[in-house]
N, C-alpha and C. Protein backbone atom coordinates (compact mmCIF):
# COMPACT_ATOMS: atom_id res chain seq x y z
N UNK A 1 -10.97 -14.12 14.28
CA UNK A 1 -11.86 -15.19 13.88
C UNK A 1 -11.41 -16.48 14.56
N UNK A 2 -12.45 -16.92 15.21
CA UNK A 2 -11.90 -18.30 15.89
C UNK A 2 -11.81 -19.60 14.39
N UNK A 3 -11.01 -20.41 15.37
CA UNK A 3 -10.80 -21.86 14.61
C UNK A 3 -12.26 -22.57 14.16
N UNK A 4 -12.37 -23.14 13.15
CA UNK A 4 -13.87 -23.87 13.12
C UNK A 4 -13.72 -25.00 12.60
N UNK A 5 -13.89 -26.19 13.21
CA UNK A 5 -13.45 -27.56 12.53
C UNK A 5 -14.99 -27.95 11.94
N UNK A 6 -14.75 -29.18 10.57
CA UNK A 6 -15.69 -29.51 10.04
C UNK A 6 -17.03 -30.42 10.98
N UNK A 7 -16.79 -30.46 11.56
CA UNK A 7 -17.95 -31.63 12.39
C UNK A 7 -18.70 -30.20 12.80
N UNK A 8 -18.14 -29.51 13.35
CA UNK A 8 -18.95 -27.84 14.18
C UNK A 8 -19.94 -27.67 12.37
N UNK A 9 -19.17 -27.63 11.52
CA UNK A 9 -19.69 -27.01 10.47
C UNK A 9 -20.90 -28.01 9.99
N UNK A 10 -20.59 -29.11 10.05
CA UNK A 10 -21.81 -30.29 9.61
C UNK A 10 -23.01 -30.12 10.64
N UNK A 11 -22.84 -29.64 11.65
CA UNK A 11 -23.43 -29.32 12.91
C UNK A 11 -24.47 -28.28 12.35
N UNK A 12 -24.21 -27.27 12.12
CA UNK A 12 -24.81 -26.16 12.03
C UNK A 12 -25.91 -26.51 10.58
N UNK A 13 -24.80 -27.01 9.37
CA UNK A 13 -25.77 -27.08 8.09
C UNK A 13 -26.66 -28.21 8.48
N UNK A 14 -26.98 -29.01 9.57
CA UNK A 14 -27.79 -30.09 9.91
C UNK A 14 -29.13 -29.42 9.65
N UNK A 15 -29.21 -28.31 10.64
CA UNK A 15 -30.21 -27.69 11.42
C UNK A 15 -30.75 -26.69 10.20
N UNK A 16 -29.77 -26.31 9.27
CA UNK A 16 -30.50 -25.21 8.20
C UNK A 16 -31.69 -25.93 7.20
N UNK A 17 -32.51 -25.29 7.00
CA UNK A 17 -33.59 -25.36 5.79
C UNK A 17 -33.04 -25.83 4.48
N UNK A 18 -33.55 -26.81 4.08
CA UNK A 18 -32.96 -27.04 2.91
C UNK A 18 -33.32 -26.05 1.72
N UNK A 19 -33.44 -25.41 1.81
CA UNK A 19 -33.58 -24.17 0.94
C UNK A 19 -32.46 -23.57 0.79
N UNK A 20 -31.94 -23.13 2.47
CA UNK A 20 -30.47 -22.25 2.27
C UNK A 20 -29.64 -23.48 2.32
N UNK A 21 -29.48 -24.73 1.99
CA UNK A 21 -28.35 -25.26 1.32
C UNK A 21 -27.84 -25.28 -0.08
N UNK A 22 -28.78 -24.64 -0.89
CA UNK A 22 -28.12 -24.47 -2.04
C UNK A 22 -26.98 -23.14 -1.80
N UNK A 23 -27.59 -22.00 -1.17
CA UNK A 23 -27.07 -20.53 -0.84
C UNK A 23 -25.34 -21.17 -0.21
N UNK A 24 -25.40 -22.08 1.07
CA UNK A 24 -24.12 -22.31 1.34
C UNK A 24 -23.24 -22.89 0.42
N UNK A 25 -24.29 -23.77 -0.32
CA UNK A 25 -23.18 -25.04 -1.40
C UNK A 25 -22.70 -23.49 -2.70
N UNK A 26 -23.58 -23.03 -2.85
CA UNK A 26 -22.50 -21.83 -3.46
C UNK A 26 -21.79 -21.07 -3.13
N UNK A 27 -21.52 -20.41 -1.97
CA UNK A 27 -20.96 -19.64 -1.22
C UNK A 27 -19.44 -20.43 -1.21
N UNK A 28 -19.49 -21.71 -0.63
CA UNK A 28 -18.49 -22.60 -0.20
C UNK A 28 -17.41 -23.24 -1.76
N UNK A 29 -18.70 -22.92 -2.66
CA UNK A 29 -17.79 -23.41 -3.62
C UNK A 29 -16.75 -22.09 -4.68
N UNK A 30 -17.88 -20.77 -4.39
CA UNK A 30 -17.10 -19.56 -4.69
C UNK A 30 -15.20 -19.34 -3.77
N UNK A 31 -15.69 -19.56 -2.45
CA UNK A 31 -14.42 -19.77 -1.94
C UNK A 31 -13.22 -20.58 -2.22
N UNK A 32 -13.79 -21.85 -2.82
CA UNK A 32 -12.85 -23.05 -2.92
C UNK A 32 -12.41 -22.50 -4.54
N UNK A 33 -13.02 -22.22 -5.70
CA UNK A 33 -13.14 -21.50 -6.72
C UNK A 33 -11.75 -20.49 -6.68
N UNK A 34 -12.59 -19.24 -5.51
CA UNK A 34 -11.61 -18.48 -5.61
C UNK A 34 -10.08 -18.25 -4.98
N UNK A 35 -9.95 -19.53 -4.06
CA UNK A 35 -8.34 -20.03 -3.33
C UNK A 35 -7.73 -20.89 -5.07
N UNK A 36 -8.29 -21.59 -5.66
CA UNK A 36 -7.65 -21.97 -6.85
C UNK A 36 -7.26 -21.33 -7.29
N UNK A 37 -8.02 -20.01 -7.95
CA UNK A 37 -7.38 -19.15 -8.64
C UNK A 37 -6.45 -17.88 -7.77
N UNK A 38 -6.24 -18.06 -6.49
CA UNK A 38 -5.04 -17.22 -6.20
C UNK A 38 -4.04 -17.83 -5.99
N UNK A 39 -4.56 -19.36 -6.02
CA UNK A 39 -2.81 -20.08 -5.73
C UNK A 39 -2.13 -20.29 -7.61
N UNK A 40 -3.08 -20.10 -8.67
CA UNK A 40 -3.32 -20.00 -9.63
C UNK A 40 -1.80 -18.82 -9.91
N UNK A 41 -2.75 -17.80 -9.47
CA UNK A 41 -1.81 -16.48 -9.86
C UNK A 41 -0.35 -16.12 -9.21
N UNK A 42 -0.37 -16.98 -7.72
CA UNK A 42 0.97 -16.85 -7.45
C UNK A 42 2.07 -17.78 -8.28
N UNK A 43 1.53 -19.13 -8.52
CA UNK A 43 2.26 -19.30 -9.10
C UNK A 43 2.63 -19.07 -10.50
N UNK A 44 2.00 -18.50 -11.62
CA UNK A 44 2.21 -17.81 -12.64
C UNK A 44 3.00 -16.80 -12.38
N UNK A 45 3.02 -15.84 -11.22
CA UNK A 45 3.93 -14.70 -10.91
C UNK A 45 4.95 -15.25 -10.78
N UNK A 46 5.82 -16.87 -9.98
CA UNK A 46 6.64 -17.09 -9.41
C UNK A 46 7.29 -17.73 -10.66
N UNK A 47 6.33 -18.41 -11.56
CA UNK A 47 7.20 -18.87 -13.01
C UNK A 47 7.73 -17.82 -13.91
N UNK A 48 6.78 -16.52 -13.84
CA UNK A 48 7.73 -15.61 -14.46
C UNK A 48 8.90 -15.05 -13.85
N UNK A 49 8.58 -14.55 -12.57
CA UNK A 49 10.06 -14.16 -12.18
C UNK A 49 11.29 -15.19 -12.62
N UNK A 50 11.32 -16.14 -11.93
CA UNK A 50 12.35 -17.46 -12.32
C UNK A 50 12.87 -17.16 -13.82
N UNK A 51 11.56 -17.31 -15.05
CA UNK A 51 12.02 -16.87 -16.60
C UNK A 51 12.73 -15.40 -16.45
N UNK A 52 12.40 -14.14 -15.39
CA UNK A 52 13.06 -13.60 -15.74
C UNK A 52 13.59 -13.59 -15.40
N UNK A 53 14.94 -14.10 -14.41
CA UNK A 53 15.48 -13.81 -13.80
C UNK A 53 17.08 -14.67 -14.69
N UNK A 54 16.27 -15.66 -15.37
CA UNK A 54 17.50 -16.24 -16.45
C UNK A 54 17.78 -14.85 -17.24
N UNK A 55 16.99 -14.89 -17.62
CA UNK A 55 16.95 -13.71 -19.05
C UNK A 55 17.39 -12.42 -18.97
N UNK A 56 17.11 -11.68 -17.40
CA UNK A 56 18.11 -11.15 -17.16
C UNK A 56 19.32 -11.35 -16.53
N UNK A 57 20.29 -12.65 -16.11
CA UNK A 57 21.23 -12.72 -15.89
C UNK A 57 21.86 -12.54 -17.17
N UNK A 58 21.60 -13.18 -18.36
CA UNK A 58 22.55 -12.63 -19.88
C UNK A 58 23.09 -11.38 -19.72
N UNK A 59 22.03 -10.73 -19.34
CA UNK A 59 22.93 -8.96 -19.43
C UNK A 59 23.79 -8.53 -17.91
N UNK A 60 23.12 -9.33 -16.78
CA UNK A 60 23.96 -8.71 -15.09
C UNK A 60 25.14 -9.47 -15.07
N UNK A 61 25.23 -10.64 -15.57
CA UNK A 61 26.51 -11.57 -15.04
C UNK A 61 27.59 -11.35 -16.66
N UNK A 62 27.58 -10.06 -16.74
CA UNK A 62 28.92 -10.34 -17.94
C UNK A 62 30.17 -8.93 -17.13
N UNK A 63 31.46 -9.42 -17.59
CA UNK A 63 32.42 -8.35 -17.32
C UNK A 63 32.38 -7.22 -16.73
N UNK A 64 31.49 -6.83 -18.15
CA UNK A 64 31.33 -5.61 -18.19
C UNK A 64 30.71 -4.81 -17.29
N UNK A 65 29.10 -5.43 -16.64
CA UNK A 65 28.61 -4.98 -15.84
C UNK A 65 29.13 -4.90 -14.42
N UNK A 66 30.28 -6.09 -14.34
CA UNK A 66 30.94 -6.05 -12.92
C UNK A 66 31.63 -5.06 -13.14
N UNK A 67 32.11 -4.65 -13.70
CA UNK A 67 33.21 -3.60 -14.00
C UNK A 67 32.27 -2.60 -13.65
N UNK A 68 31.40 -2.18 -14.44
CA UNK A 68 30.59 -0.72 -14.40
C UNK A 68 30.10 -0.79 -12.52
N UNK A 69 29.96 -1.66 -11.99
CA UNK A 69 29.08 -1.43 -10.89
C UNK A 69 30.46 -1.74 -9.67
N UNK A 70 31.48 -1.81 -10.04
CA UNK A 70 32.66 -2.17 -8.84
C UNK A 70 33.09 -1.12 -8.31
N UNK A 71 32.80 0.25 -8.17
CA UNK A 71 33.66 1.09 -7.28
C UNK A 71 32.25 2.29 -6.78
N UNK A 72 30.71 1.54 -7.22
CA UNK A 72 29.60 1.79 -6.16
C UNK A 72 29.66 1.22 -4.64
């Protein structure tokens, strides 16, 4: 897919029917919609790992477990 800068894009919706500008203004806003909600979900994934990653250090960082895992 080539590069497409906004002036090319104002270019093109110049020339469309105002009819299919509602069709793009939804299309464009489903996209913008749906980049929110995946930057949405990465970072919900990246706050849980972090929580878990405290929560399981309580149990990896004690004695005991160095002990059990030192002569793997």
């Amino acid at each position: 897919m080539q590069a497409v800068a906004i002036p090319q894009i104002i270019e093109r919706l110049q020339r469309l029917p105002t009819e299919k500008l509602a069709a793009v203004y939804d299309f464009v806003s489903y996209l913008v919609e749906r980049e929110a909600t995946q930057t949405e979900r990465r970072s919900e994934a990246f706050q849980t790992m972090l929580a878990s990653e405290a929560v399981l250090r309580r149990d990896w960082d004690r004695p005991e477990e160095d002990e059990a895992w030192a002569d793997l």
